[in-house]
PDB file of N, CA and C in Angstrom:
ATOM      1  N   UNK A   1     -29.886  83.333  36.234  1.00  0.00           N
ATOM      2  CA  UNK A   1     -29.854  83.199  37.683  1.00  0.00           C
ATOM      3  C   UNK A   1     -28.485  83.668  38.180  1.00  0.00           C
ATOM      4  N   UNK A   2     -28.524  84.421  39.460  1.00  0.00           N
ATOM      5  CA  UNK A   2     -27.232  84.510  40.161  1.00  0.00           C
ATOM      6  C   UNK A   2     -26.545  83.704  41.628  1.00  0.00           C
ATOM      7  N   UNK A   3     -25.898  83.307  41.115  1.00  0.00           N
ATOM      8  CA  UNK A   3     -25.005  82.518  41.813  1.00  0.00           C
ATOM      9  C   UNK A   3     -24.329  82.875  42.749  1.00  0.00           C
ATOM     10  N   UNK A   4     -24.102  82.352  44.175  1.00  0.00           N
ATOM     11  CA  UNK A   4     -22.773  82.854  44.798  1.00  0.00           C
ATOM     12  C   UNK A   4     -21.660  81.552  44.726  1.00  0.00           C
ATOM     13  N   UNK A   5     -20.375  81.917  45.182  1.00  0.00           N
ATOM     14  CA  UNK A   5     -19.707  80.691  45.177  1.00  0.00           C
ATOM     15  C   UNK A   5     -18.989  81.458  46.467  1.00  0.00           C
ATOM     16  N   UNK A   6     -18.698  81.016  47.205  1.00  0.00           N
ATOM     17  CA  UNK A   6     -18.069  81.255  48.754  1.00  0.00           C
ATOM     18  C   UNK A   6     -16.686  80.639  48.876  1.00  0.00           C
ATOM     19  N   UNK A   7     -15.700  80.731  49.070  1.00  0.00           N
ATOM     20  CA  UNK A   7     -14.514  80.662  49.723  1.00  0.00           C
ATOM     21  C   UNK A   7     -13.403  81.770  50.463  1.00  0.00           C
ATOM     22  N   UNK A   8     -12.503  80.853  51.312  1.00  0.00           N
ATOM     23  CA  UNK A   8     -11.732  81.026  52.291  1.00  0.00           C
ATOM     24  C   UNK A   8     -10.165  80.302  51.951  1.00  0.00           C
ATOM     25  N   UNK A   9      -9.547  81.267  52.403  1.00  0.00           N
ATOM     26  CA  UNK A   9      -8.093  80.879  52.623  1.00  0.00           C
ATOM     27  C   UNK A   9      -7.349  81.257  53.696  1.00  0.00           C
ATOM     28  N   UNK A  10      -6.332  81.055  54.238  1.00  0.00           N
ATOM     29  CA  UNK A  10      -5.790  81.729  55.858  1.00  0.00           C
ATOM     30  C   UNK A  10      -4.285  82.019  54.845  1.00  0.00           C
ATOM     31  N   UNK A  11      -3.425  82.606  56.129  1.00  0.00           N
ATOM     32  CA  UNK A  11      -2.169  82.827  55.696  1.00  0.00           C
ATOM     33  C   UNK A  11      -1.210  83.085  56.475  1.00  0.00           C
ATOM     34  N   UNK A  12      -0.339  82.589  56.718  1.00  0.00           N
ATOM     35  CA  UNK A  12       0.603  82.248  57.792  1.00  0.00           C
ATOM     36  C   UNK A  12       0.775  83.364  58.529  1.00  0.00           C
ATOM     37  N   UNK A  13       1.490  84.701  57.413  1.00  0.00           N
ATOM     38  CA  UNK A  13       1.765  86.063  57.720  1.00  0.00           C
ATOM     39  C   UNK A  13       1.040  87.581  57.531  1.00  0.00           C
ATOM     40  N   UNK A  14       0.992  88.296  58.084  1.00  0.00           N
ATOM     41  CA  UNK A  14       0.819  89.304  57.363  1.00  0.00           C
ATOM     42  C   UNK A  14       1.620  89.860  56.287  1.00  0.00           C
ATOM     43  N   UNK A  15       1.800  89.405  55.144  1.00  0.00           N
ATOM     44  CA  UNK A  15       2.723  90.051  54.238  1.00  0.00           C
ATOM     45  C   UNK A  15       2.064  90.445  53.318  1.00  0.00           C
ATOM     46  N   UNK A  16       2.582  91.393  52.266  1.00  0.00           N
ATOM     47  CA  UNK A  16       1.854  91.743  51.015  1.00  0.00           C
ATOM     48  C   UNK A  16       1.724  90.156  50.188  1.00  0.00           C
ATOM     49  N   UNK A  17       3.171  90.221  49.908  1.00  0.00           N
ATOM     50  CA  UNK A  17       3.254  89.100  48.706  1.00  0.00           C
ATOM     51  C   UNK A  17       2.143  87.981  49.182  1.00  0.00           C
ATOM     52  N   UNK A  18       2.128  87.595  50.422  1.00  0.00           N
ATOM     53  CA  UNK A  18       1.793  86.218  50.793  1.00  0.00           C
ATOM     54  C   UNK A  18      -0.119  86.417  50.745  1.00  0.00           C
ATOM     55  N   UNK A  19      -0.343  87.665  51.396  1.00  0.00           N
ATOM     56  CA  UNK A  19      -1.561  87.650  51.051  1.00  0.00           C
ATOM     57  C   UNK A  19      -2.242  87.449  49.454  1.00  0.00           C
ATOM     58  N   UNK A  20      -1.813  88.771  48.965  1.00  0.00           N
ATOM     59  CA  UNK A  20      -2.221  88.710  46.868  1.00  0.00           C
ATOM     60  C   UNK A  20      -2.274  87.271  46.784  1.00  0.00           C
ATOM     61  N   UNK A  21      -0.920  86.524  46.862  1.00  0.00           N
ATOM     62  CA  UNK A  21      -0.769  84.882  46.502  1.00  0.00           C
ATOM     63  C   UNK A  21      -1.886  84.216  46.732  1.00  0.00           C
ATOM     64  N   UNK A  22      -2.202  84.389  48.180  1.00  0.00           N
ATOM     65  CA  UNK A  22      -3.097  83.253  48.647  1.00  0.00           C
ATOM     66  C   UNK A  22      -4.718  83.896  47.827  1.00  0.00           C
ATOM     67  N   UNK A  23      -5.111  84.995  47.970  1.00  0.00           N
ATOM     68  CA  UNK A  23      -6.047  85.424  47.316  1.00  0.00           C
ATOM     69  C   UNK A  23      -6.077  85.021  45.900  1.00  0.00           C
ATOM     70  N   UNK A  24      -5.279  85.302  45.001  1.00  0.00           N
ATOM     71  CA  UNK A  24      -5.220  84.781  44.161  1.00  0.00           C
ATOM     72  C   UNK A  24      -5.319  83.051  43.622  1.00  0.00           C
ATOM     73  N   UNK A  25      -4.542  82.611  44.624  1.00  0.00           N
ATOM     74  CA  UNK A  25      -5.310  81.067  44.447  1.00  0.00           C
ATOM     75  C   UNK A  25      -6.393  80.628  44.834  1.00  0.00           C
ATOM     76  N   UNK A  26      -6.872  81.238  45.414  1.00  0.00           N
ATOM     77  CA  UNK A  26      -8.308  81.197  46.144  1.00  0.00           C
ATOM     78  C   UNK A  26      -9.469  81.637  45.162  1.00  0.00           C
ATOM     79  N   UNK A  27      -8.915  83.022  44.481  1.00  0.00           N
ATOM     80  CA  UNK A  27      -9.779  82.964  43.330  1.00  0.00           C
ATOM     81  C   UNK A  27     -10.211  82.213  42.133  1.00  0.00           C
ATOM     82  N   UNK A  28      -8.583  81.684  41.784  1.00  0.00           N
ATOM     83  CA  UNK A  28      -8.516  81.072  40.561  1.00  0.00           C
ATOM     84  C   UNK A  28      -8.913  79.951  41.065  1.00  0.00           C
ATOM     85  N   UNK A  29      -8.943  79.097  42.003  1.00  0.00           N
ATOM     86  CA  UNK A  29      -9.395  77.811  42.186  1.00  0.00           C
ATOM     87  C   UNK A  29     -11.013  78.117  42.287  1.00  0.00           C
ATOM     88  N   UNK A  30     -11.716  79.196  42.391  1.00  0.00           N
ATOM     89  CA  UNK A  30     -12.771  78.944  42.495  1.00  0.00           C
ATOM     90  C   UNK A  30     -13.769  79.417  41.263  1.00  0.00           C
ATOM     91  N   UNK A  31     -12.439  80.215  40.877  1.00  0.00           N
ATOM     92  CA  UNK A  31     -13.496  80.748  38.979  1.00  0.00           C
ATOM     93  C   UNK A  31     -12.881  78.942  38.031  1.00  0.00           C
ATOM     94  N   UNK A  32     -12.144  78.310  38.095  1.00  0.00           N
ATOM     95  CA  UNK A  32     -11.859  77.017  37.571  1.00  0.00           C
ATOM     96  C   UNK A  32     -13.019  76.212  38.081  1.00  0.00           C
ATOM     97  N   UNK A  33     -13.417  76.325  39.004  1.00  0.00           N
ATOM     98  CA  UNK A  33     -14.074  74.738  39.758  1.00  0.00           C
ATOM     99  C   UNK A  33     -15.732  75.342  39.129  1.00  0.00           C
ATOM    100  N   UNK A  34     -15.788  76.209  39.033  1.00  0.00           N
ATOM    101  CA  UNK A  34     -16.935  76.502  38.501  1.00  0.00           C
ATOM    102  C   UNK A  34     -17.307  77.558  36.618  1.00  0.00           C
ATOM    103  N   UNK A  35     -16.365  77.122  36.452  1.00  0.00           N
ATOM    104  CA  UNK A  35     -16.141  77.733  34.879  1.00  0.00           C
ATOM    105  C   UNK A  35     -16.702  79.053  34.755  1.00  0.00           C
ATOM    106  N   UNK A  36     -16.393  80.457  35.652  1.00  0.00           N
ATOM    107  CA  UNK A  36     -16.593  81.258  35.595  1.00  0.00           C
ATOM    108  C   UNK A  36     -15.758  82.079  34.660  1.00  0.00           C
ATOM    109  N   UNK A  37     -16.563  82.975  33.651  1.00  0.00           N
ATOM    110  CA  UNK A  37     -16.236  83.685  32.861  1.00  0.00           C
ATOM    111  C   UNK A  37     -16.177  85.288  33.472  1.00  0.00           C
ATOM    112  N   UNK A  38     -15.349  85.888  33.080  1.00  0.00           N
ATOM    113  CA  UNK A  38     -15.533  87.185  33.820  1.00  0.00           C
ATOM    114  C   UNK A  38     -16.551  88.190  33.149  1.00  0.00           C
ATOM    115  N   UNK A  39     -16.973  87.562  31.863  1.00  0.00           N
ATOM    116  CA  UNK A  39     -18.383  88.533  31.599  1.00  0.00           C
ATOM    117  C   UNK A  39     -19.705  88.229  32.744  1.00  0.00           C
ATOM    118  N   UNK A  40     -19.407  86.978  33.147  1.00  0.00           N
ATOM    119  CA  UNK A  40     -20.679  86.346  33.687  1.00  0.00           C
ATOM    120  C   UNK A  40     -20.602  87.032  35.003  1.00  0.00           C
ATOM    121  N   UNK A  41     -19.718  87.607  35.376  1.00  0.00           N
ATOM    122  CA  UNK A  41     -19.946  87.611  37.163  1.00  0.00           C
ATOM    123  C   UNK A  41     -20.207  89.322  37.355  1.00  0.00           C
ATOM    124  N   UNK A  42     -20.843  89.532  38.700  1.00  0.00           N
ATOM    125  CA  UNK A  42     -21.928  91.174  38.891  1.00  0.00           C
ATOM    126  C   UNK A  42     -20.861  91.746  39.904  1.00  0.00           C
ATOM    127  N   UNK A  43     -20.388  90.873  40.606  1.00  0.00           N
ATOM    128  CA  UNK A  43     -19.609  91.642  41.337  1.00  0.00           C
ATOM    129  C   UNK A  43     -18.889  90.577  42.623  1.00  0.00           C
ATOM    130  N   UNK A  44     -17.773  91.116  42.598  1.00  0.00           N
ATOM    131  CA  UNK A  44     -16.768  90.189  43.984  1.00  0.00           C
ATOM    132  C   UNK A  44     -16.720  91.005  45.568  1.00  0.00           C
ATOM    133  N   UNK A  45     -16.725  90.296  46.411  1.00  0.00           N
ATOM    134  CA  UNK A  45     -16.362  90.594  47.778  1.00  0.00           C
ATOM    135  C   UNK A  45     -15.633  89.867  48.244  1.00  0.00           C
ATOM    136  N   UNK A  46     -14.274  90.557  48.962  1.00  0.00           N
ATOM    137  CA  UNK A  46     -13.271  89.884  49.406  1.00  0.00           C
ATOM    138  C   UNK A  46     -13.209  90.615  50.784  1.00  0.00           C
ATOM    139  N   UNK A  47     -13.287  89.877  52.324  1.00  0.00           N
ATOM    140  CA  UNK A  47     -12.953  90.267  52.907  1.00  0.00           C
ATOM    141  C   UNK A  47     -11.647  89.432  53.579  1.00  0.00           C
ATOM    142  N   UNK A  48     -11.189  90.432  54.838  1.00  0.00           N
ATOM    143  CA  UNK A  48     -10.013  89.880  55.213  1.00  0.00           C
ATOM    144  C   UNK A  48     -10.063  90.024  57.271  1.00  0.00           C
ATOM    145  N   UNK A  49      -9.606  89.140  57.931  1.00  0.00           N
ATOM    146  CA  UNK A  49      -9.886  89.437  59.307  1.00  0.00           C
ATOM    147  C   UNK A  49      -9.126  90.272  59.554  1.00  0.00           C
ATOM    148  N   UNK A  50      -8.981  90.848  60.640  1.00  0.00           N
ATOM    149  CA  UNK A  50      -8.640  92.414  60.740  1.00  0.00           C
ATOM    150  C   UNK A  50      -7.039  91.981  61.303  1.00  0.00           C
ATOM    151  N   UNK A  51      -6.604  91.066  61.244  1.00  0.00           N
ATOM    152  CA  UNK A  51      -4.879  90.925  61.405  1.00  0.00           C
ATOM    153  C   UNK A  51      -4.673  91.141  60.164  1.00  0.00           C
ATOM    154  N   UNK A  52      -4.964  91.283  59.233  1.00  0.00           N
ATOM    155  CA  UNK A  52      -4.808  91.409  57.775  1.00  0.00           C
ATOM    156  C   UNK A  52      -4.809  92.784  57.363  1.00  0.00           C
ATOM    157  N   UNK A  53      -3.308  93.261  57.201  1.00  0.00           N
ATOM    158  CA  UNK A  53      -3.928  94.860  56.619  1.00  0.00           C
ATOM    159  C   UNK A  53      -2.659  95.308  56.067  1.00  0.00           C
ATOM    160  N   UNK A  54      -1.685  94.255  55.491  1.00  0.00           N
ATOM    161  CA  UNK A  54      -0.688  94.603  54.965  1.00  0.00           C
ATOM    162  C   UNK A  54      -0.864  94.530  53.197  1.00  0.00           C
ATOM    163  N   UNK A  55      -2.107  94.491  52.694  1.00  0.00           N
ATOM    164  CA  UNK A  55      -2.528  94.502  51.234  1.00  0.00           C
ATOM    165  C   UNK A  55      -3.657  94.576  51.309  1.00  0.00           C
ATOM    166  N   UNK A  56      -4.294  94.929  50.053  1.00  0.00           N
ATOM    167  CA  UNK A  56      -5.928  94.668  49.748  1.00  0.00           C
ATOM    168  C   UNK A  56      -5.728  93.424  48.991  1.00  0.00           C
ATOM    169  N   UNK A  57      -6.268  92.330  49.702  1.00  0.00           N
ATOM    170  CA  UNK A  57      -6.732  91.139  48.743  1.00  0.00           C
ATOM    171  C   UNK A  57      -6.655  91.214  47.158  1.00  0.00           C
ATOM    172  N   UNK A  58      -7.802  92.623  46.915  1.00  0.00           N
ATOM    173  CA  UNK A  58      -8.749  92.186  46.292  1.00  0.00           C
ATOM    174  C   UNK A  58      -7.962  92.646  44.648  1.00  0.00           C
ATOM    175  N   UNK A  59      -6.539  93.440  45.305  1.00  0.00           N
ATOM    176  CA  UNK A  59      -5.944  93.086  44.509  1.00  0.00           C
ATOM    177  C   UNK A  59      -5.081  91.852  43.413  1.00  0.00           C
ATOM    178  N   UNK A  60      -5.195  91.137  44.182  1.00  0.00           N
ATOM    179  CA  UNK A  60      -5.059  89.557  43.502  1.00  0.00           C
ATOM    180  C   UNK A  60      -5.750  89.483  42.018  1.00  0.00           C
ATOM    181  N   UNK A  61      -6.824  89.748  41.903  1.00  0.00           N
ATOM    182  CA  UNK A  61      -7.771  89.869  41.105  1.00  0.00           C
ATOM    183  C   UNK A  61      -7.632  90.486  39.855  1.00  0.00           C
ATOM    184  N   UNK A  62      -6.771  91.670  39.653  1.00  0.00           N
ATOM    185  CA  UNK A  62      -6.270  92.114  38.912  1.00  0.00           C
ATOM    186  C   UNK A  62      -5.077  91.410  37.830  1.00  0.00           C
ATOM    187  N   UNK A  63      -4.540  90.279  38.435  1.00  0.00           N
ATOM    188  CA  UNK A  63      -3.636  89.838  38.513  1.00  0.00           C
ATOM    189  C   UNK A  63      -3.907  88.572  37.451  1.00  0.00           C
ATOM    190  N   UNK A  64      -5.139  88.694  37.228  1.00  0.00           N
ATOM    191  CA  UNK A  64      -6.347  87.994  36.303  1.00  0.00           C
ATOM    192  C   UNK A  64      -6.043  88.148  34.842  1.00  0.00           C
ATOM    193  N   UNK A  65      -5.536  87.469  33.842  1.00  0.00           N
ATOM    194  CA  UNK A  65      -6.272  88.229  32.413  1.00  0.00           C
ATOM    195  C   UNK A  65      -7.474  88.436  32.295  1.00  0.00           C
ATOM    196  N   UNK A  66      -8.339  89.489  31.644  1.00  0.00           N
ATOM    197  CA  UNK A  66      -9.904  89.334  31.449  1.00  0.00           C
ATOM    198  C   UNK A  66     -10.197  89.656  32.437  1.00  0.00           C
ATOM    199  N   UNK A  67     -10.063  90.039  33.696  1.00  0.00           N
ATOM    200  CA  UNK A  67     -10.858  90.524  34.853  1.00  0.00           C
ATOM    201  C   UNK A  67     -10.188  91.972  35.078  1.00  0.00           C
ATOM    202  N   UNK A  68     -10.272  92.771  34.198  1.00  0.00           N
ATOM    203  CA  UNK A  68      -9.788  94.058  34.840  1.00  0.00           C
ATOM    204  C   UNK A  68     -11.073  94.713  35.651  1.00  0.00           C
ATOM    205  N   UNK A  69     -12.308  94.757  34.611  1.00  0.00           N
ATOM    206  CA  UNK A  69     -13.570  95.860  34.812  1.00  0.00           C
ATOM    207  C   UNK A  69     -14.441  94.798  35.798  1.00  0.00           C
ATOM    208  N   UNK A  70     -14.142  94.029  36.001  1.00  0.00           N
ATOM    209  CA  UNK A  70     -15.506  93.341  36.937  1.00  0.00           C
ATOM    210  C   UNK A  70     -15.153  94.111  38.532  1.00  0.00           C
ATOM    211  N   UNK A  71     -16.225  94.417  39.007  1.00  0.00           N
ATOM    212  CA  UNK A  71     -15.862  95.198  40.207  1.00  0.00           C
ATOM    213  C   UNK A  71     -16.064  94.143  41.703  1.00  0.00           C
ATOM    214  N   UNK A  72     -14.685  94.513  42.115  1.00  0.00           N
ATOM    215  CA  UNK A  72     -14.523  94.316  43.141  1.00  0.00           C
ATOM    216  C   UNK A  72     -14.192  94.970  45.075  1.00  0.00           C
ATOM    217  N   UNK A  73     -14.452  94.600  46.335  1.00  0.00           N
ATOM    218  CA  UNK A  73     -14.273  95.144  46.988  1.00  0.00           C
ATOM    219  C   UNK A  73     -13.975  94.615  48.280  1.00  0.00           C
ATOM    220  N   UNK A  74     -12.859  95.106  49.048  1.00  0.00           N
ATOM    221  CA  UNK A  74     -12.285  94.559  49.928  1.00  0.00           C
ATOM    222  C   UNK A  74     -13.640  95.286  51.384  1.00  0.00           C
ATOM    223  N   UNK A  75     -13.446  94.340  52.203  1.00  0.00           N
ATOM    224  CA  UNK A  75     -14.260  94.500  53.437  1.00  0.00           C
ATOM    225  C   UNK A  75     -13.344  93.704  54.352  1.00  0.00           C
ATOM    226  N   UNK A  76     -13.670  94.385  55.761  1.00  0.00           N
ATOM    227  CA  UNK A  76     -12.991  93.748  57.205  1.00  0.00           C
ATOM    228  C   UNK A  76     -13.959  92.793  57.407  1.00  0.00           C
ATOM    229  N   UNK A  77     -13.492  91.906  58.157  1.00  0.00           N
ATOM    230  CA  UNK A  77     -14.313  90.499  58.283  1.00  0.00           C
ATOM    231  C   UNK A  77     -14.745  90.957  59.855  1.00  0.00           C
ATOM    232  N   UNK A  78     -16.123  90.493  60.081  1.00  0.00           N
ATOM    233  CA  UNK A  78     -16.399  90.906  61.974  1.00  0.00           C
ATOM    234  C   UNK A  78     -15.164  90.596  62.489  1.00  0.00           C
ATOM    235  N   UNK A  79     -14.545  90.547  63.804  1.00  0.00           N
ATOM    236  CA  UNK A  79     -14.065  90.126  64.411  1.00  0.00           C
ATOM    237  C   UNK A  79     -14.573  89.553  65.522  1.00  0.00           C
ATOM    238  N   UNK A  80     -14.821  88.308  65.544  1.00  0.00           N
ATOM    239  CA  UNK A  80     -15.125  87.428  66.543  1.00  0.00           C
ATOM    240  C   UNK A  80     -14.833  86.784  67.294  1.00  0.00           C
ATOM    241  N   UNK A  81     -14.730  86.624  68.649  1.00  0.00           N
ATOM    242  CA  UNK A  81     -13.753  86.086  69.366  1.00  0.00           C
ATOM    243  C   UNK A  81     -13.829  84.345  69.342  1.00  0.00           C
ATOM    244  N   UNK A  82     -12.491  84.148  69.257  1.00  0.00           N
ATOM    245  CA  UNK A  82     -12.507  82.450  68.783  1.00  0.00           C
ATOM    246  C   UNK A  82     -12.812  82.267  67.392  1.00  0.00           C
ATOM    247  N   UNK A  83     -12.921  83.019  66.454  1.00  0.00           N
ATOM    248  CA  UNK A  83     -12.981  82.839  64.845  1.00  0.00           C
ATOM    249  C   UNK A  83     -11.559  82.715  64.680  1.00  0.00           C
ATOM    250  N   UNK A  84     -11.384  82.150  63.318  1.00  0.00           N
ATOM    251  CA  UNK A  84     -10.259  81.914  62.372  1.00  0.00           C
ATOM    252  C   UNK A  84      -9.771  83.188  61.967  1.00  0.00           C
ATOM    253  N   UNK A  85      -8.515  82.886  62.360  1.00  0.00           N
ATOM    254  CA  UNK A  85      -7.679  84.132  61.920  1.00  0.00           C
ATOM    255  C   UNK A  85      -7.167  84.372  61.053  1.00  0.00           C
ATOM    256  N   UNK A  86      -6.233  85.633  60.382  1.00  0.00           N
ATOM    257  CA  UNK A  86      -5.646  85.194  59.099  1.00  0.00           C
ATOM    258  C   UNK A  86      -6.060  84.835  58.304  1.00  0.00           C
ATOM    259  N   UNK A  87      -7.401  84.854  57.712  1.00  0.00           N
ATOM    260  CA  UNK A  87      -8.573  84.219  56.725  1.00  0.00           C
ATOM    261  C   UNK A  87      -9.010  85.562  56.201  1.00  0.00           C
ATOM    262  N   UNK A  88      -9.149  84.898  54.830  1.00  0.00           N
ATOM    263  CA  UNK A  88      -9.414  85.862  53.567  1.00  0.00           C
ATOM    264  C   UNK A  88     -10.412  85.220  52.958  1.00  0.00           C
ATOM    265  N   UNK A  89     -11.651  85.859  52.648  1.00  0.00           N
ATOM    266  CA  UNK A  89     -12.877  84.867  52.317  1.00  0.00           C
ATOM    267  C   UNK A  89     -13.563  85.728  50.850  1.00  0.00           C
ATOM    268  N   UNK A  90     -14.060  84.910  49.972  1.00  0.00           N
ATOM    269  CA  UNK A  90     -14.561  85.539  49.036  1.00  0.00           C
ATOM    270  C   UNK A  90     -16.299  85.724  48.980  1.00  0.00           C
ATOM    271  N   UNK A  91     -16.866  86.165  48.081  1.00  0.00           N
ATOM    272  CA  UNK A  91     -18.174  86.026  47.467  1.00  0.00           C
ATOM    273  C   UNK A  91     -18.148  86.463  45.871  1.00  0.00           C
ATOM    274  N   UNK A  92     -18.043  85.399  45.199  1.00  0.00           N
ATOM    275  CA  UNK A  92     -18.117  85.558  44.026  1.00  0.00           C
ATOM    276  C   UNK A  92     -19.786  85.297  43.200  1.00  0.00           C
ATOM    277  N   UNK A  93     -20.564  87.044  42.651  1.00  0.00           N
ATOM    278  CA  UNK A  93     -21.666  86.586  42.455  1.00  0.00           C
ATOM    279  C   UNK A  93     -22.010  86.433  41.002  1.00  0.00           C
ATOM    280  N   UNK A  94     -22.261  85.433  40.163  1.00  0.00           N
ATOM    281  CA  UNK A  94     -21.938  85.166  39.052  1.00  0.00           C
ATOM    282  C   UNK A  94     -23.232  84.892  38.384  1.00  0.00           C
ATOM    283  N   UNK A  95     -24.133  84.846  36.656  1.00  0.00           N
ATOM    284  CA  UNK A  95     -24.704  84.519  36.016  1.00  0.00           C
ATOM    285  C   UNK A  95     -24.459  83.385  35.589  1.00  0.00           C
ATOM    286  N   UNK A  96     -25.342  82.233  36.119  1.00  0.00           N
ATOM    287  CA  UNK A  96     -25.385  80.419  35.684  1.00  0.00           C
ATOM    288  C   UNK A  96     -26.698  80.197  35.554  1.00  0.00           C
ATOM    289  N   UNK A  97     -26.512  78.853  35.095  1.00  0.00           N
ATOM    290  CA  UNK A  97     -27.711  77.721  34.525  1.00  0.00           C
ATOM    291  C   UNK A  97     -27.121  77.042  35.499  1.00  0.00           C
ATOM    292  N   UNK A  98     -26.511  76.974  36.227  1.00  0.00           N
ATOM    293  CA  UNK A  98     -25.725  75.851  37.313  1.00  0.00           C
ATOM    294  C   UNK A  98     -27.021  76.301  38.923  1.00  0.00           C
ATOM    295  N   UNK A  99     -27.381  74.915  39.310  1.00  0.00           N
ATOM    296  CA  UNK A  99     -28.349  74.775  40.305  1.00  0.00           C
ATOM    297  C   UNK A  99     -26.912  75.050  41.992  1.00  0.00           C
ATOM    298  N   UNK A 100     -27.941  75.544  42.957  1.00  0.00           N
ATOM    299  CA  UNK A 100     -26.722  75.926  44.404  1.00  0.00           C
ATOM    300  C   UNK A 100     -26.275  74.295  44.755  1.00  0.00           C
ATOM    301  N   UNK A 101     -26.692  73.291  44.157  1.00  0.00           N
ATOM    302  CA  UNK A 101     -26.172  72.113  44.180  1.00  0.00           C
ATOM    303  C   UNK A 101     -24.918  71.581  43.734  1.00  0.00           C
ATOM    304  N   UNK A 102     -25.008  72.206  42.748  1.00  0.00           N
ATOM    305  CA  UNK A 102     -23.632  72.112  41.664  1.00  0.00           C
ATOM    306  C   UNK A 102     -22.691  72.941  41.741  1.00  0.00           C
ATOM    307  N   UNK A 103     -22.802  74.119  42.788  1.00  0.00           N
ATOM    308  CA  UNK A 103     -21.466  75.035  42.774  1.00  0.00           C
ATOM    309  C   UNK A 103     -20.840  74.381  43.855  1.00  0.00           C
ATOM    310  N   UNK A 104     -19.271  75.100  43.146  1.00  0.00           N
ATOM    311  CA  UNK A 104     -18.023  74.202  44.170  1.00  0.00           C
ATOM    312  C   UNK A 104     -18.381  75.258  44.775  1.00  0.00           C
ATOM    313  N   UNK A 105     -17.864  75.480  46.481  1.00  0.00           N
ATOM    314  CA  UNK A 105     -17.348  76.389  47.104  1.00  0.00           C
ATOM    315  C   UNK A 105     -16.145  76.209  47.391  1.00  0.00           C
ATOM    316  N   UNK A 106     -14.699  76.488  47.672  1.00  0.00           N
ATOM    317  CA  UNK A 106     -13.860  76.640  47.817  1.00  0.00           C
ATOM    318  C   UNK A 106     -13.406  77.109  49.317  1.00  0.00           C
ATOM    319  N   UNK A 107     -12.002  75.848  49.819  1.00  0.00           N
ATOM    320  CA  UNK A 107     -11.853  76.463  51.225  1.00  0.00           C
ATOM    321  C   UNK A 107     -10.504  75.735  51.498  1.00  0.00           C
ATOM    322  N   UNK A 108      -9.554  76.661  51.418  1.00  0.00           N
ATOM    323  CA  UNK A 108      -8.033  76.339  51.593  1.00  0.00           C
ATOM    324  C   UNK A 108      -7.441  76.525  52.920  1.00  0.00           C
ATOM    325  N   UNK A 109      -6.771  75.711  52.842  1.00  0.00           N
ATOM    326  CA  UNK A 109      -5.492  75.576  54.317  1.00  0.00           C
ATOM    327  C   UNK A 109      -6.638  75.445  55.460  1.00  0.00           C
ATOM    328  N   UNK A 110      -6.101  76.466  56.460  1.00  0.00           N
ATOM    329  CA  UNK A 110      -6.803  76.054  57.803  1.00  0.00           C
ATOM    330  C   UNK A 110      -8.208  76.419  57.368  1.00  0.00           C
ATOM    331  N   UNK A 111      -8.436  77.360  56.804  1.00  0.00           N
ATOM    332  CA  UNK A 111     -10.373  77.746  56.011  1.00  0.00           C
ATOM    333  C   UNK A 111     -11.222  76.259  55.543  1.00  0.00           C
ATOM    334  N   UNK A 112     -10.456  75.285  55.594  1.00  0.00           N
ATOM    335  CA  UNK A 112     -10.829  73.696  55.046  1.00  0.00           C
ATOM    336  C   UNK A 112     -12.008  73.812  56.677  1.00  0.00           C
ATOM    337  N   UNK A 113     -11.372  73.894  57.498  1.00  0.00           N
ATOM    338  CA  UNK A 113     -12.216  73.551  58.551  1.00  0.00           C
ATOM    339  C   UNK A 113     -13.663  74.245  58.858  1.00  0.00           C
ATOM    340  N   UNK A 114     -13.704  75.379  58.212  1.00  0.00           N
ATOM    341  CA  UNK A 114     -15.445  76.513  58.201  1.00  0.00           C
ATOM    342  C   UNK A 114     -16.351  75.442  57.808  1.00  0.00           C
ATOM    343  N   UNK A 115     -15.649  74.792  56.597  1.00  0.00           N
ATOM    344  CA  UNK A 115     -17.296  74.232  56.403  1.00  0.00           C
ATOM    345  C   UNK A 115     -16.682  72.830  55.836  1.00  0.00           C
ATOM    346  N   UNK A 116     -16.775  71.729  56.759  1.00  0.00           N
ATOM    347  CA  UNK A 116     -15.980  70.553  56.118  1.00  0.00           C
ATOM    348  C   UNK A 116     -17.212  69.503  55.338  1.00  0.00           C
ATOM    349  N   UNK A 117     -18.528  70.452  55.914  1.00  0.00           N
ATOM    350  CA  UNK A 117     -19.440  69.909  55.131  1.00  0.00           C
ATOM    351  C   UNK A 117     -19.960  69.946  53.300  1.00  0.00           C
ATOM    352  N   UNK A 118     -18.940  70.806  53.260  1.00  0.00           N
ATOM    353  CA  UNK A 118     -19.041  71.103  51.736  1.00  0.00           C
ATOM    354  C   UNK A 118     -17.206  70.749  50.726  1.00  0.00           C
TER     355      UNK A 118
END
């Protein structure tokens, strides 16, 4: 079965460093919370809201041991008026025995607030 696992992170600045960072914890907290192996997963989507354009996210990822070849790809997030800004959101789609009950989704800093139901 394939899995998604969904998360979000925001980020104060537009910076390189600060973006990769936050992407990167955003990833790793969400391949941890759900014991993702990088053989197991088909493919990542990282988008970013369009104040965001001083890095590709999705470079974070690289930044991985074991995740060189899993393919990934950066996308602009709609822009919506009154949406969260500064937010970097994932889709990680992965091979589990794990039911959509049991996946963490992941949602940092001000991104806590998208979905406080999960």
């Amino acid at each position: 079965m394939i899995r998604g696992v969904r998360g979000a992170i925001t980020v104060k600045d537009n910076d390189e460093q600060e973006i990769i960072s936050a992407a990167e914890r955003l990833l790793k907290e969400a391949i941890s919370s759900n014991d993702i192996a990088p053989n197991d997963v088909a493919s990542i989507f990282i988008s970013a809201t369009d104040d965001i354009d001083a890095a590709f996210p999705a470079r974070a990822l690289r930044n991985l041991d074991g995740w060189t070849y899993v393919p990934v790809m950066c996308m602009q997030e709609l822009s919506v008026p009154g949406s969260l800004q500064k937010c970097i959101r994932i889709m990680v789609h992965f091979n589990t025995e794990k039911t959509q009950k049991e996946i963490q989704h992941i949602y940092l800093e001000e991104a806590a607030g998208l979905r406080p139901d999960l």
